[in-house]
N, C-alpha and C. Protein backbone atom coordinates (compact mmCIF):
# COMPACT_ATOMS: atom_id res chain seq x y z
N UNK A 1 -10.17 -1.17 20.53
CA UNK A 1 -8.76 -1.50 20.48
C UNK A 1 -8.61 -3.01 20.58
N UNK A 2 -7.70 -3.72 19.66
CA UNK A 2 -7.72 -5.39 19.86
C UNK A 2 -7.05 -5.41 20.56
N UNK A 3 -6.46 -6.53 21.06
CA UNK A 3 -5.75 -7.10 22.27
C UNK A 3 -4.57 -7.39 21.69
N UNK A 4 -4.00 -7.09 20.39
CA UNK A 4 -2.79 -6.88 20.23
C UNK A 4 -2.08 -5.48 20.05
N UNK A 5 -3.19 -4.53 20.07
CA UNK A 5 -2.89 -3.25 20.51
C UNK A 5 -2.25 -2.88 21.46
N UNK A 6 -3.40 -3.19 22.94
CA UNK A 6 -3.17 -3.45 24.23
C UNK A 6 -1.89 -3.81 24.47
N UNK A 7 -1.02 -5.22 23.46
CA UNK A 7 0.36 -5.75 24.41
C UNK A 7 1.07 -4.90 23.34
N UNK A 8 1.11 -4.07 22.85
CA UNK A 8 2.09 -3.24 22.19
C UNK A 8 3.27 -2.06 23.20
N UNK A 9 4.04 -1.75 23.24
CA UNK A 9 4.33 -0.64 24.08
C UNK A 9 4.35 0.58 23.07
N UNK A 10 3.79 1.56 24.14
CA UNK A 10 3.81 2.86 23.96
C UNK A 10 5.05 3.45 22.65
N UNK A 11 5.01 3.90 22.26
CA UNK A 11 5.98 4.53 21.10
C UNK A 11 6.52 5.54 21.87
N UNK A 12 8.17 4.88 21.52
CA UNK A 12 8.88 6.22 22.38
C UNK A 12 9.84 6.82 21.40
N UNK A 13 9.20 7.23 20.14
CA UNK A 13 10.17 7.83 19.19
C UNK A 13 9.15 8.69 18.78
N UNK A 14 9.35 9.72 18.04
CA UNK A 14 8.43 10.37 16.79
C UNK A 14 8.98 9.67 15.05
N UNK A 15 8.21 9.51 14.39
CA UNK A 15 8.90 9.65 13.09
C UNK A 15 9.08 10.79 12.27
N UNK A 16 9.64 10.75 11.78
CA UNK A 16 10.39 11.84 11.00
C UNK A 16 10.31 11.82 9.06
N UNK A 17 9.75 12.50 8.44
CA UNK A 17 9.97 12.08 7.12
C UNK A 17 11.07 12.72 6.19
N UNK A 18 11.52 12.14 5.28
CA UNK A 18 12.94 12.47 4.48
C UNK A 18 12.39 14.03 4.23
N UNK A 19 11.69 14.73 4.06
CA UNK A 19 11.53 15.98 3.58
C UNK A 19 11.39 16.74 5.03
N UNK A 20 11.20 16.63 5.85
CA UNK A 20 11.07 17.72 7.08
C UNK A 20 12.93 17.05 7.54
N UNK A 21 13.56 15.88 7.53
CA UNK A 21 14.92 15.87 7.82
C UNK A 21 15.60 16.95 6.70
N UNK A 22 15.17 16.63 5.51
CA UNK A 22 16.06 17.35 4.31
C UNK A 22 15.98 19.33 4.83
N UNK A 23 14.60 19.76 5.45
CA UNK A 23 14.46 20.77 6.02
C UNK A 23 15.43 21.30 7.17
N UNK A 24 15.51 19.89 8.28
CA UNK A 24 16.45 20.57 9.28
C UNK A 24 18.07 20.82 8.52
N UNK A 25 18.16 19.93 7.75
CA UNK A 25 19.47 19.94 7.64
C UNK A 25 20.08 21.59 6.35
N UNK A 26 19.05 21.39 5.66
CA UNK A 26 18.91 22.87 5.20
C UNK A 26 19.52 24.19 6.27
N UNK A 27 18.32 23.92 7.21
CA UNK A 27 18.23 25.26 7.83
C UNK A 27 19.07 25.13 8.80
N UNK A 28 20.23 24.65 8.89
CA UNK A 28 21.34 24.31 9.50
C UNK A 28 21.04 23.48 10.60
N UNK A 29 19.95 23.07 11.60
CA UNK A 29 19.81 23.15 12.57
C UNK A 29 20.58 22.01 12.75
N UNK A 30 20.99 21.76 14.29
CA UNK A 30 22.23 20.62 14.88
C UNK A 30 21.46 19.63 15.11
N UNK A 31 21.65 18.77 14.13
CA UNK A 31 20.43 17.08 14.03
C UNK A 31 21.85 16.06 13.88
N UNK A 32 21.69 15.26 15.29
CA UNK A 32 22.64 14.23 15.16
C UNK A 32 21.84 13.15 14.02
N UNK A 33 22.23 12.53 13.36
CA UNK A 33 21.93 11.39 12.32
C UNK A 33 22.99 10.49 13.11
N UNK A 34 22.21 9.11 13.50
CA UNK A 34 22.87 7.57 14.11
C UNK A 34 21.95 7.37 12.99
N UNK A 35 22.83 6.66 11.96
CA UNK A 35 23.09 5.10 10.89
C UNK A 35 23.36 3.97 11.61
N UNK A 36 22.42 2.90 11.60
CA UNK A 36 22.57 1.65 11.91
C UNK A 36 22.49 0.79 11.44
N UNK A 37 22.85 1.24 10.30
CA UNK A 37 23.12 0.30 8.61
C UNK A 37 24.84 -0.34 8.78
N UNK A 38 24.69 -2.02 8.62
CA UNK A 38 25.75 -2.37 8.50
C UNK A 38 27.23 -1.61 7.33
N UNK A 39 28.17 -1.83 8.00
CA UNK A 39 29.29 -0.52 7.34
C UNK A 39 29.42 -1.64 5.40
N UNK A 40 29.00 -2.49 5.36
CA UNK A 40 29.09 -2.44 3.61
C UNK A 40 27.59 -2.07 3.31
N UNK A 41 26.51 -2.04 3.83
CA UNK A 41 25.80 -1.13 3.60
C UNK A 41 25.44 0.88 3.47
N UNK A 42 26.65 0.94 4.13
CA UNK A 42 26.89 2.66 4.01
C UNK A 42 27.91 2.72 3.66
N UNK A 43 28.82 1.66 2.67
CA UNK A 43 29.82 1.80 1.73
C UNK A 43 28.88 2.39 0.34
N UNK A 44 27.72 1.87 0.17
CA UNK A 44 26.87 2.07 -0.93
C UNK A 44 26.83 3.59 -1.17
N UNK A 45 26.03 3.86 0.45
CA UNK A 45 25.26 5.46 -0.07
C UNK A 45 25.38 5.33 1.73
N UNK A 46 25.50 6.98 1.82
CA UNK A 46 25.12 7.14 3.29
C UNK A 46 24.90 8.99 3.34
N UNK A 47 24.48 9.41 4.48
CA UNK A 47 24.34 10.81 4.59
C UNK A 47 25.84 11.24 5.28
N UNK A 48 26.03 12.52 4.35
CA UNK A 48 27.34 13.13 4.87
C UNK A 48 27.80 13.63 6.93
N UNK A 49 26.20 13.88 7.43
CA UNK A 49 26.63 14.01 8.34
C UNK A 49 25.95 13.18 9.20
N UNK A 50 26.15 11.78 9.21
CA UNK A 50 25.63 10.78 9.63
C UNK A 50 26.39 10.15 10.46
N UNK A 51 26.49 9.58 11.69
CA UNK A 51 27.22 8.72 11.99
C UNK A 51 26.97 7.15 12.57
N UNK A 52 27.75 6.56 12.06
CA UNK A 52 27.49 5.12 11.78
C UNK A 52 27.83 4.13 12.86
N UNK A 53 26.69 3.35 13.92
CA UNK A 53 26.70 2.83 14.64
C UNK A 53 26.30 1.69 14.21
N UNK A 54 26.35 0.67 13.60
CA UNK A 54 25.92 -0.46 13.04
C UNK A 54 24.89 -1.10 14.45
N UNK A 55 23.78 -1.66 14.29
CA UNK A 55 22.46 -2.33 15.02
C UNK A 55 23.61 -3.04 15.61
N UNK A 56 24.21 -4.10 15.36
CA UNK A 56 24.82 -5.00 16.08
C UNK A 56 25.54 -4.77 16.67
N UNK A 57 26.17 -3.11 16.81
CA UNK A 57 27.15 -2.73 17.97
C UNK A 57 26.36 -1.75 18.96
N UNK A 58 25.71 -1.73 18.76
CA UNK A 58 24.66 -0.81 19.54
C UNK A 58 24.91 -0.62 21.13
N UNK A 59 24.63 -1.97 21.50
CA UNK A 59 24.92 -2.43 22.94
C UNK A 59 26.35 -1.76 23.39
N UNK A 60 27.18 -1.56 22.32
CA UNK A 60 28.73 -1.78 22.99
C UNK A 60 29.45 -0.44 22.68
N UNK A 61 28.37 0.32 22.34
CA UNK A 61 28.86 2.12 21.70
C UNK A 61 27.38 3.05 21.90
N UNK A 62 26.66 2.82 22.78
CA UNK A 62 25.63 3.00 23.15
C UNK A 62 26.28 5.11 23.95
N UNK A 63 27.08 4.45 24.53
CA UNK A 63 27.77 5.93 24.96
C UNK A 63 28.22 7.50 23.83
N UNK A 64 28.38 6.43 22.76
CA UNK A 64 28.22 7.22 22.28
C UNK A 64 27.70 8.43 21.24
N UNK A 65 26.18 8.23 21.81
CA UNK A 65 25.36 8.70 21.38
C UNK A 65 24.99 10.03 22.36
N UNK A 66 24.89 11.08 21.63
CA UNK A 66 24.57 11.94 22.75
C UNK A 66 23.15 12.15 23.22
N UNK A 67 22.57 12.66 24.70
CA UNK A 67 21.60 12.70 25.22
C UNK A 67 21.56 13.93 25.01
N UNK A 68 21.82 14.95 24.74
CA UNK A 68 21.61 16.50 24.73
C UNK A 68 20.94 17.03 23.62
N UNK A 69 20.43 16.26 23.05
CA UNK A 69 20.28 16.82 21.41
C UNK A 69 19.10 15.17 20.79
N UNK A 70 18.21 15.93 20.11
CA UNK A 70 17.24 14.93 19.47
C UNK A 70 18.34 13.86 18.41
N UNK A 71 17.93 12.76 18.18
CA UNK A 71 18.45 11.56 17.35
C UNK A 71 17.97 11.43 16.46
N UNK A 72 18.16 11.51 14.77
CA UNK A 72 17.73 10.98 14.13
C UNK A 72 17.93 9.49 13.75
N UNK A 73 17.51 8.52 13.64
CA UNK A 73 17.64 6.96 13.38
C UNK A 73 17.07 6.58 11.96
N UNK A 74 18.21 6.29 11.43
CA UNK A 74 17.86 5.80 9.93
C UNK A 74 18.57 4.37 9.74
N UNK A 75 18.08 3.51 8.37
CA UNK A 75 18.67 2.62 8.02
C UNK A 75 18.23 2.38 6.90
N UNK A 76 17.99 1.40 6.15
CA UNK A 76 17.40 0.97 4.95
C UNK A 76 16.26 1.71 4.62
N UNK A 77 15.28 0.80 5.79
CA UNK A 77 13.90 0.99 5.01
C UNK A 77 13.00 1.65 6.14
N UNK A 78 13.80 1.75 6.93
CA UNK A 78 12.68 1.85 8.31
C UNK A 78 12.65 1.11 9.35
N UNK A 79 13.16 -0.08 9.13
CA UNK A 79 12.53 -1.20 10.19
C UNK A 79 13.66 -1.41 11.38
N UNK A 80 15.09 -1.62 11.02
CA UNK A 80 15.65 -1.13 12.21
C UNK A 80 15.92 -0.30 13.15
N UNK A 81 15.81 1.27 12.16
CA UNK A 81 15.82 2.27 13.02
C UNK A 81 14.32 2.63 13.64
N UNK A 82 13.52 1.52 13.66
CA UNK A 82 12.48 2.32 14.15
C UNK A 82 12.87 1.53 15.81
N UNK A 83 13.28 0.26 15.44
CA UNK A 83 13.27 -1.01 16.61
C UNK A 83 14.42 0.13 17.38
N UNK A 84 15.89 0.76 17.16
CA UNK A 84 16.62 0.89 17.67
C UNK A 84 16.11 2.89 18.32
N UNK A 85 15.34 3.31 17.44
CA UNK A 85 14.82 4.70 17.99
C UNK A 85 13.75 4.39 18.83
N UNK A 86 12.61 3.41 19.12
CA UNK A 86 11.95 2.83 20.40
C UNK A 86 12.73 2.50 21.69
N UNK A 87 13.87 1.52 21.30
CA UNK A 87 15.00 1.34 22.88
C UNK A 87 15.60 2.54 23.17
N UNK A 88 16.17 3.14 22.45
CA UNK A 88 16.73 4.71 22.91
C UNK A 88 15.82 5.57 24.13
N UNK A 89 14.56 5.47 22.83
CA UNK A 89 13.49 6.39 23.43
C UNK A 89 13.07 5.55 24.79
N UNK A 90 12.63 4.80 25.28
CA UNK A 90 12.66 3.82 26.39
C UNK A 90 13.91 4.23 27.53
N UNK A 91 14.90 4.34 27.06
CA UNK A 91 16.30 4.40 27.89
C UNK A 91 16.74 6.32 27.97
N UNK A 92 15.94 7.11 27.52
CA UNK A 92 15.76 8.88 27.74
C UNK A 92 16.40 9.82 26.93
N UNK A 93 16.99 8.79 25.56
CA UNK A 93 17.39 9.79 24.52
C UNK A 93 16.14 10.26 23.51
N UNK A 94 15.63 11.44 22.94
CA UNK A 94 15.09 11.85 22.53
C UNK A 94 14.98 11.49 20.75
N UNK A 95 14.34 10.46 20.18
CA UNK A 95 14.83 9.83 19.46
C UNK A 95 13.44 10.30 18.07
N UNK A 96 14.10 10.17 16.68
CA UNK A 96 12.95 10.30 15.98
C UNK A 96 13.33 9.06 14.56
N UNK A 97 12.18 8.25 14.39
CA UNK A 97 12.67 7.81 13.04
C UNK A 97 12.57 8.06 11.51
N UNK A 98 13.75 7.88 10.97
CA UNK A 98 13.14 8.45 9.86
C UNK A 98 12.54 6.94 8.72
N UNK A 99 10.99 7.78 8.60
CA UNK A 99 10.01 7.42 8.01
C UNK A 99 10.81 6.60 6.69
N UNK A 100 10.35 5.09 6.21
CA UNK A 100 10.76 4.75 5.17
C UNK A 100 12.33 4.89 4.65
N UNK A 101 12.91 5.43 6.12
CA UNK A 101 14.63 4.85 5.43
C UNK A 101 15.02 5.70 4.63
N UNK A 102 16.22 5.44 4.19
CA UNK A 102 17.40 6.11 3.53
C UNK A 102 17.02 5.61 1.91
N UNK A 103 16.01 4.79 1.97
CA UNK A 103 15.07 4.62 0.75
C UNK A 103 14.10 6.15 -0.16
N UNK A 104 13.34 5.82 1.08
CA UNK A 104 12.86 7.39 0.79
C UNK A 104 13.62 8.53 1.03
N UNK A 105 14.99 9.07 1.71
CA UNK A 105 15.68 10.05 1.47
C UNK A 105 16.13 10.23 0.28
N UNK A 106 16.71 8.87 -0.83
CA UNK A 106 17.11 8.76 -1.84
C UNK A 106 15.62 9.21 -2.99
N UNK A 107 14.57 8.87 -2.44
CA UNK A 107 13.11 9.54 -3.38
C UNK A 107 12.89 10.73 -3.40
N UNK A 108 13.29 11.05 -2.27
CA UNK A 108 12.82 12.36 -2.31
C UNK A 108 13.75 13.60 -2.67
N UNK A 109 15.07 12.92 -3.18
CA UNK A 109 16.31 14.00 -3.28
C UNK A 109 15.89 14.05 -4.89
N UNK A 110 15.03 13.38 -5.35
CA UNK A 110 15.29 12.60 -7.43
C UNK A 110 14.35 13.97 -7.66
C-alpha cells in the first residue's frame, strides 16, 4: 500500500451503477435520488424522481435529506456526488454514488 493510500479516508459510500439504479427504480423500490447538479444544469436533463440540492447549498439544506432510507448521489460525471456521498456517509446517512454520473445514466438508457 503507498503512503498515499494510507492518508486516504476510508470510503463511506458504496457506488452504484446507472443499470442496477435503472433496476431499483423499475422494481419500484423507495430510492431517494439527491441531484447536486447546479439548477441550469438540471434545466438540461435531470431524473424525474430526483431531488435537487445543488453542492453549494448543501451545508444550508442538509436537513433535508432523509436518514431513513439509502441516498442515491448523482451529478454530471461522478465527481461531485462522490465528494458529497463520502461527507454524508461520514455524518450517518447511508449514501451510494452513482458510478459515472447522469452521463452514464444517459448511456445506458440509448
Amino acid at each position: 500500500m503507498s503512503s498515499k493510500e494510507k492518508d486516504m479516508p476510508e470510503k463511506a459510500f458504496t457506488d452504484i451503477t446507472a443499470e442496477e439504479l435503472a433496476a431499483r427504480l423499475a422494481s419500484g423500490q423507495d430510492t431517494y435520488i439527491l441531484d447536486v447538479r447546479e439548477p441550469m444544469e438540471v434545466a438540461r436533463y435531470a431524473l424525474d424522481s430526483a431531488v435537487n440540492i445543488p453542492m453549494s447549498q448543501l451545508g444550508n439544506r442538509v436537513n433535508e435529506i432523509p436518514r431513513d432510507r439509502e441516498v442515491v448521489v448523482v451529478c454530471a460525471s461522478g465527481g461531485r456526488s462522490e465528494v458529497v456521498a463520502q461527507v454524508l456517509g461520514e455524518n450517518g446517512w447511508q449514501t451510494l454514488n452513482l458510478r459515472g454520473g447522469l452521463e452514464s445514466w444517459v448511456a445506458s438508457q440509448q
